[in-house]
Structure formats: C-alpha cells, structure tokens
C-alpha atoms as a PDB file:
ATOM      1  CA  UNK A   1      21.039 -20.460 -10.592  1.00  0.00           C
ATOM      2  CA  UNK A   2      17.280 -20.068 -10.342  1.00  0.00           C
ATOM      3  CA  UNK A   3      16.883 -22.501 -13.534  1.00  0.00           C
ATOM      4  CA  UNK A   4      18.814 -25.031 -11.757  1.00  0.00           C
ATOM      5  CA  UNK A   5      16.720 -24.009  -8.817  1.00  0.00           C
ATOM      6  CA  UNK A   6      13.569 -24.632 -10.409  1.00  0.00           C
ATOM      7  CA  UNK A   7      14.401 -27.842 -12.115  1.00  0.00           C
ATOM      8  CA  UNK A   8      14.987 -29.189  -8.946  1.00  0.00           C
ATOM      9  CA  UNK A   9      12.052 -28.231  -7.529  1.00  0.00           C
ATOM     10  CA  UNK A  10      10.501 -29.793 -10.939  1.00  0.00           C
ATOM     11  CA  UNK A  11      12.360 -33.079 -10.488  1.00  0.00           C
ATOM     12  CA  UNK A  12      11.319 -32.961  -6.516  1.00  0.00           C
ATOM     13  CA  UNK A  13       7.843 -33.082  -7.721  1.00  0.00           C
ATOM     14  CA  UNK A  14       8.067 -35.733 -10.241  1.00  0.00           C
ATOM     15  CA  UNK A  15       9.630 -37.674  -7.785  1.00  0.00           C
ATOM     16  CA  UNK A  16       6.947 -37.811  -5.424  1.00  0.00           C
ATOM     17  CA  UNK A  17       4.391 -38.399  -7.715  1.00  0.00           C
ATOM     18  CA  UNK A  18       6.166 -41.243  -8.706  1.00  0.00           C
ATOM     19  CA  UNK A  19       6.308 -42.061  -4.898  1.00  0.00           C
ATOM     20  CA  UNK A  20       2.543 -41.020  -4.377  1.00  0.00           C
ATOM     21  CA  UNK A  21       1.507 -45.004  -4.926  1.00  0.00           C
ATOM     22  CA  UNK A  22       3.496 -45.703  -1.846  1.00  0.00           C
ATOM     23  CA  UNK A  23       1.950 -45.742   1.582  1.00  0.00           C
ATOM     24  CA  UNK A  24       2.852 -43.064   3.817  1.00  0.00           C
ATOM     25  CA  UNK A  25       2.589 -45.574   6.996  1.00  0.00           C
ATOM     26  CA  UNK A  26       5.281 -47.799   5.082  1.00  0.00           C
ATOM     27  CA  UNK A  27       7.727 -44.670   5.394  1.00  0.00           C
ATOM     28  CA  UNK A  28       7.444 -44.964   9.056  1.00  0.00           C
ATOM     29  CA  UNK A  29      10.300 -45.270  11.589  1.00  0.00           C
ATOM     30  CA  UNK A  30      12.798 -43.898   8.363  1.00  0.00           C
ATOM     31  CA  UNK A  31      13.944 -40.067   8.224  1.00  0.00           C
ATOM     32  CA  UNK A  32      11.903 -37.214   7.134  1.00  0.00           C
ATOM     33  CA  UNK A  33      13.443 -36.367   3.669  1.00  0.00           C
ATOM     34  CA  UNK A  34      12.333 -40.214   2.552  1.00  0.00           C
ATOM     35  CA  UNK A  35       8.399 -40.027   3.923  1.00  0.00           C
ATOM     36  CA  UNK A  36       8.226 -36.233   2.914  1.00  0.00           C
ATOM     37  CA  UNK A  37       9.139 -37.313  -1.156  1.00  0.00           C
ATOM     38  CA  UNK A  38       5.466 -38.067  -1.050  1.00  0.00           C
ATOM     39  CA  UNK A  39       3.411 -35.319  -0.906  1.00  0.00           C
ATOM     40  CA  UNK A  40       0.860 -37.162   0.475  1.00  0.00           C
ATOM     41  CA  UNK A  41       2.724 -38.081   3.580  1.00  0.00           C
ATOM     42  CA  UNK A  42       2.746 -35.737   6.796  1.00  0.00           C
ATOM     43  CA  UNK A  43       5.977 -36.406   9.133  1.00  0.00           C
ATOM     44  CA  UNK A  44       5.258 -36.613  12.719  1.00  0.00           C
ATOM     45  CA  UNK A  45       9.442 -35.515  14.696  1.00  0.00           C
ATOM     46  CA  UNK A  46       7.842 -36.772  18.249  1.00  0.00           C
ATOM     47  CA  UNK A  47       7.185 -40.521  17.360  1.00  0.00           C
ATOM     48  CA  UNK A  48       8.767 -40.520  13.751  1.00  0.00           C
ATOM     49  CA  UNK A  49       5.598 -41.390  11.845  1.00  0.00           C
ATOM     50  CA  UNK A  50       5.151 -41.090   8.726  1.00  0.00           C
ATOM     51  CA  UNK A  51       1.319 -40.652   8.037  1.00  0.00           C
ATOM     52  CA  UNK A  52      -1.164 -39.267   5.214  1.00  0.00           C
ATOM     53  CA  UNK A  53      -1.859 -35.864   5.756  1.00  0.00           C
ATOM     54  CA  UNK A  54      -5.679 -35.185   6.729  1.00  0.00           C
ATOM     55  CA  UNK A  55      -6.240 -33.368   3.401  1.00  0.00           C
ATOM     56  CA  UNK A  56     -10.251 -32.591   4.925  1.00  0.00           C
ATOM     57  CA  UNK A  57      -8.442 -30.243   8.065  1.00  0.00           C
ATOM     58  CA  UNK A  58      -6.362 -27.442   6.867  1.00  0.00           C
ATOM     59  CA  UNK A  59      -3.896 -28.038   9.553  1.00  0.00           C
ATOM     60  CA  UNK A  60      -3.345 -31.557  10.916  1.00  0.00           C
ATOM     61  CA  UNK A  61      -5.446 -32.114  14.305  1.00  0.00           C
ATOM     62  CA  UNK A  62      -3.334 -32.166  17.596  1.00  0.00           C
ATOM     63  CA  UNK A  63      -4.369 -36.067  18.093  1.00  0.00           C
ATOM     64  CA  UNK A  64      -2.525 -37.067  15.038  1.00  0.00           C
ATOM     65  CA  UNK A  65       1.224 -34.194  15.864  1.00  0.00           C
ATOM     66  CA  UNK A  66       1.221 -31.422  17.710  1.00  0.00           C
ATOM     67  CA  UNK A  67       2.189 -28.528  15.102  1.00  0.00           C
ATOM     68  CA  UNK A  68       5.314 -27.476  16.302  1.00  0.00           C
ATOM     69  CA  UNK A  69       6.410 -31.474  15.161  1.00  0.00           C
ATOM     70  CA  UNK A  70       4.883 -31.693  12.189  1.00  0.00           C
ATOM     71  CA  UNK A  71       6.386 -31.427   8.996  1.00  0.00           C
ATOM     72  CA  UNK A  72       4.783 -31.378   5.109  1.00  0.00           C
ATOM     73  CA  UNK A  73       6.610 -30.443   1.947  1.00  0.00           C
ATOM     74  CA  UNK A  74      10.075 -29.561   4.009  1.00  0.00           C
ATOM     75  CA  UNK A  75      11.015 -30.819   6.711  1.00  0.00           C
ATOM     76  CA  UNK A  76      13.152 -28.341   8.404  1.00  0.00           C
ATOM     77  CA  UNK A  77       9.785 -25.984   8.508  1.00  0.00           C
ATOM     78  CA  UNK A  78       6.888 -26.721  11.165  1.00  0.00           C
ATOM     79  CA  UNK A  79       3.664 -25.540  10.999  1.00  0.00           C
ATOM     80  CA  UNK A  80       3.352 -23.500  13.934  1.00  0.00           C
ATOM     81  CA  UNK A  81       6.441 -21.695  12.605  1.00  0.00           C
ATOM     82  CA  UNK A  82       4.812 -21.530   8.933  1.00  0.00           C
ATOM     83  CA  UNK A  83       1.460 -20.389  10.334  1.00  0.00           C
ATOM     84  CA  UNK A  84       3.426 -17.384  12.193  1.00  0.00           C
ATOM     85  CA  UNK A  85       5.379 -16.526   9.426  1.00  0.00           C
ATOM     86  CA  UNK A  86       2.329 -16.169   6.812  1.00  0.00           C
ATOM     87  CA  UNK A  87       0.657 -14.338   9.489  1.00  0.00           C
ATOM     88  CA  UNK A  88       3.231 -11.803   9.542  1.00  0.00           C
ATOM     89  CA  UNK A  89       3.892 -11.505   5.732  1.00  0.00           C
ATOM     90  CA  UNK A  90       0.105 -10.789   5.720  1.00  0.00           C
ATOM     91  CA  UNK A  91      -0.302  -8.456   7.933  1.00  0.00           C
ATOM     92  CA  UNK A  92       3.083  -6.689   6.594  1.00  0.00           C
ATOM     93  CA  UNK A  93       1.312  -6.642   3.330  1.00  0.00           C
ATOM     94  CA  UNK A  94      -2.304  -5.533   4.315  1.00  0.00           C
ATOM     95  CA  UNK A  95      -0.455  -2.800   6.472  1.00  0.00           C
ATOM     96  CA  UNK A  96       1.640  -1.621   3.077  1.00  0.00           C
ATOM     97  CA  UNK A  97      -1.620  -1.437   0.854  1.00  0.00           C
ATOM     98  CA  UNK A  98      -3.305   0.508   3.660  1.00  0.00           C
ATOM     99  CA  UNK A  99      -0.458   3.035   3.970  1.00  0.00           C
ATOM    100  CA  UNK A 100       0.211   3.314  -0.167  1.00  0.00           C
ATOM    101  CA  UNK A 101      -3.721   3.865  -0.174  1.00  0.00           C
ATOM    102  CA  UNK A 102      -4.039   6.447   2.361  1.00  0.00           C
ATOM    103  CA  UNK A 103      -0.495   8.380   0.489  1.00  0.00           C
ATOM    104  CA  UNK A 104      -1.712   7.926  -3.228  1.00  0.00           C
ATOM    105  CA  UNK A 105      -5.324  10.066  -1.128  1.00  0.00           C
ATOM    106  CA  UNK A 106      -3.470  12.425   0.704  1.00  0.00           C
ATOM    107  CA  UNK A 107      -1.381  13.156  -2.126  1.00  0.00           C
ATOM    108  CA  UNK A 108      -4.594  13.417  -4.594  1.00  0.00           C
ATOM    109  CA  UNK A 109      -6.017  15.880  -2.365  1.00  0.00           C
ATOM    110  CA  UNK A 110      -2.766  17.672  -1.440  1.00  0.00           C
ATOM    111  CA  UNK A 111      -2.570  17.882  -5.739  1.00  0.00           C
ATOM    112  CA  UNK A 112      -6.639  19.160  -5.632  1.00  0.00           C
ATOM    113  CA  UNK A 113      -6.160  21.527  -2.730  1.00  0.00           C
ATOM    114  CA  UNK A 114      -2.856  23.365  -4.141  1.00  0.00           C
ATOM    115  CA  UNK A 115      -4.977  23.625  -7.337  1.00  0.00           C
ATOM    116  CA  UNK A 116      -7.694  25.482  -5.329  1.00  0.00           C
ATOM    117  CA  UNK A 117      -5.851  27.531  -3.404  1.00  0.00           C
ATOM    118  CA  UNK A 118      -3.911  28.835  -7.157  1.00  0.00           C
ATOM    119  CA  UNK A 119      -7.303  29.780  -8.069  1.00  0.00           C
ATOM    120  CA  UNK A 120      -8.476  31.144  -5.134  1.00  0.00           C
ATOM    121  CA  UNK A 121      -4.893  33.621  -5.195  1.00  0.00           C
ATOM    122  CA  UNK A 122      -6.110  34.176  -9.105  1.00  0.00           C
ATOM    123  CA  UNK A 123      -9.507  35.035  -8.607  1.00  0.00           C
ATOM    124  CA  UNK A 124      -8.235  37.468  -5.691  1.00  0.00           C
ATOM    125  CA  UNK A 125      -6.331  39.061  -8.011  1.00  0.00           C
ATOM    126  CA  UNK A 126      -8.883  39.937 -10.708  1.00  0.00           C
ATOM    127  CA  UNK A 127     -10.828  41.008  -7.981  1.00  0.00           C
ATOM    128  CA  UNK A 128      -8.241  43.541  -6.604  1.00  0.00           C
ATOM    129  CA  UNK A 129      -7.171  44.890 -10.277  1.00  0.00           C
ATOM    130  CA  UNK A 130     -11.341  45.486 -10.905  1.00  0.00           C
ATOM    131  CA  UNK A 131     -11.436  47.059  -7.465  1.00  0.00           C
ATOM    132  CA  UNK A 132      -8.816  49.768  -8.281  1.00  0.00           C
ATOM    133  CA  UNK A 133     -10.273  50.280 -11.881  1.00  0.00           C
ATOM    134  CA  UNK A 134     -13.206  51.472 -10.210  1.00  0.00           C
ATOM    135  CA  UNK A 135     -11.966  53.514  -7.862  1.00  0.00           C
ATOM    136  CA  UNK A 136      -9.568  54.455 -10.830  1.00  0.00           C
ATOM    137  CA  UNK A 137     -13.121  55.405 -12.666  1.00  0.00           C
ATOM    138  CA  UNK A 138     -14.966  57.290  -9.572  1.00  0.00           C
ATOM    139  CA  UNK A 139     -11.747  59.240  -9.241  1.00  0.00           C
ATOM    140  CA  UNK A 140     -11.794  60.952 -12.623  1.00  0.00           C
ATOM    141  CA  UNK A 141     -15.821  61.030 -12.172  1.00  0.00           C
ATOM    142  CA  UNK A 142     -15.264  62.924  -8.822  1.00  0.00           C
ATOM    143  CA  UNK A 143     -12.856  65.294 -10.318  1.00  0.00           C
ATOM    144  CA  UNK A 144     -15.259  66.006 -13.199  1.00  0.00           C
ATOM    145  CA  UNK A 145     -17.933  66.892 -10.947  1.00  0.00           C
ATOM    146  CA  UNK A 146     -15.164  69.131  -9.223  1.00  0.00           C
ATOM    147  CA  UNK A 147     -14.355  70.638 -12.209  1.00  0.00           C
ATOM    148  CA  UNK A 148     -17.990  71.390 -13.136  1.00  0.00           C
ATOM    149  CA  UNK A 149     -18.669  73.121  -9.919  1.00  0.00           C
ATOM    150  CA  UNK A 150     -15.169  74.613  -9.446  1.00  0.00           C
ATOM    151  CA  UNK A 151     -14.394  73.018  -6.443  1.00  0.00           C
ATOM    152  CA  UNK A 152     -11.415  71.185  -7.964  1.00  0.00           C
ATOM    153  CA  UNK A 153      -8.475  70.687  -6.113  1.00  0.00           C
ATOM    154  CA  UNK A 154      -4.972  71.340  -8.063  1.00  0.00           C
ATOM    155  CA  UNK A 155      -1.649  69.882  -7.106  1.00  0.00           C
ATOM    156  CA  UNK A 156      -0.201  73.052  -6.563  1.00  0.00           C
ATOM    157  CA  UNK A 157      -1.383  74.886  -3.282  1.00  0.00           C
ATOM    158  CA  UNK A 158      -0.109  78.326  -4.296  1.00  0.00           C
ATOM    159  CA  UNK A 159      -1.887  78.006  -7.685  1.00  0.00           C
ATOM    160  CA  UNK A 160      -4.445  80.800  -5.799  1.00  0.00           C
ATOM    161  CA  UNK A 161      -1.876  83.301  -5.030  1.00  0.00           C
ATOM    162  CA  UNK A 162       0.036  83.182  -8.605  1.00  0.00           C
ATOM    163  CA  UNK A 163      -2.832  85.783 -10.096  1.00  0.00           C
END
C-alpha cells in the first residue's frame, strides 16, 4: 500500500513538472486539482485564480489570497490551517524533547544519588564495626589495669563470700 502510495506521489510529481512550462494564469477560472498539477501555481478558492506562487514570501501576501483560501500542493489544505497545524506538531515535539531531557537528568541523578547514599550506609558501617573494636580493645585494657591493681570486677557477686 505505501509503494503504491509513493509511486503516486512519484507520478504526481512528474506530472507537474511536465506541466511546469504551462502558465499558472492559463489554469485560471478551471478547478483546483488542474492549476495545483503545477507546482508552480498557487490556487486562489475566493476568485478561482490560478496564479504563480510568490516563491520570494514564504507565505503568499494577503493582496494576492487571504490564507484561509489559498491552496499549494493540495488543495483540500489551506495555509492558515497548515501554519496551525505545524505550529502544534512543533511545539508537541519541542515540549517531548524537553520532558525526555529533564527524565533521562532526573533519572541520572536519581541513579548518582542512590549510589551515594549505598556508600554513605557502607562507610557508616565500617565506622560502627571500628567503633566497637575499640571499645572491644579499651575493655580488655580496662580490665587489665583492674586486674593489675585488684580492683577487678567478677561476674559472680558472691565470689567474696565463697572463701
């Protein structure tokens, strides 16, 4: 279907650059379909002109058809309804690549950040087991000093009274 498609839209064009010796004015007072197989020509619904499109303006100047008559290249499609559907394909796809930009970031940082906070927990960690192996060490340094002096504390509270 899209071949077929496209070889029609091939054929379309060969067509009208056959037809692109012709004078659009010629095509005048006719229907749109036969002054719009030129791509030069510009088709004008209020007065059914047929003229050469003013290829130095972007858009055809309001003397020559006001834009919501004019037709080029199809003629059920006006300008003024082209113009505001571009617009708003543009802007839809400005506004995607904005919000796909500002996801792929958060998500990049969201990614960073979860990484920094798995380090922080891991360095908080090492701290915590280093913390208790020192107290673990001033402990047994504490109780040797006890020991030494004979001021050690045993488990058993009645340990005095057994002699």
């Amino acid at each position: 279907m899209d071949v077929l498609c496209g070889l029609s839209v091939l054929l379309c064009v060969l067509a009208a650059a056959t037809a692109a010796d012709t004078d659009c004015s010629l095509l005048s007072n006719t229907s749109c379909e036969t002054c719009l197989k030129n791509v030069k020509c510009l088709w004008c619904n209020t007065n059914t002109k047929c003229v050469e499109y003013p290829v130095r303006n972007i858009l055809p100047p309001s003397s020559l058809c006001k834009l919501s008559d004019a037709r080029w290249g199809i003629c059920w499609v006006n300008f003024e309804a082209l113009i505001i559907a571009m617009s708003v394909v543009g802007g839809i796809i400005i506004l995607s690549l904005l919000v796909c930009c500002y996801c792929c970031c958060r998500k990049k940082k969201n990614r960073n950040s979860s990484l920094e906070t798995e380090k922080s927990m891991r360095e908080k960690e090492e701290r915590k087991v280093r913390q208790e192996e020192r107290r673990v060490q001033m402990k047994s340094r504490h109780d040797e000093i006890r020991k030494k002096y004979g001021l050690f504390k045993e488990d058993n509270p009645y340990s005095k009274f057994d002699n």
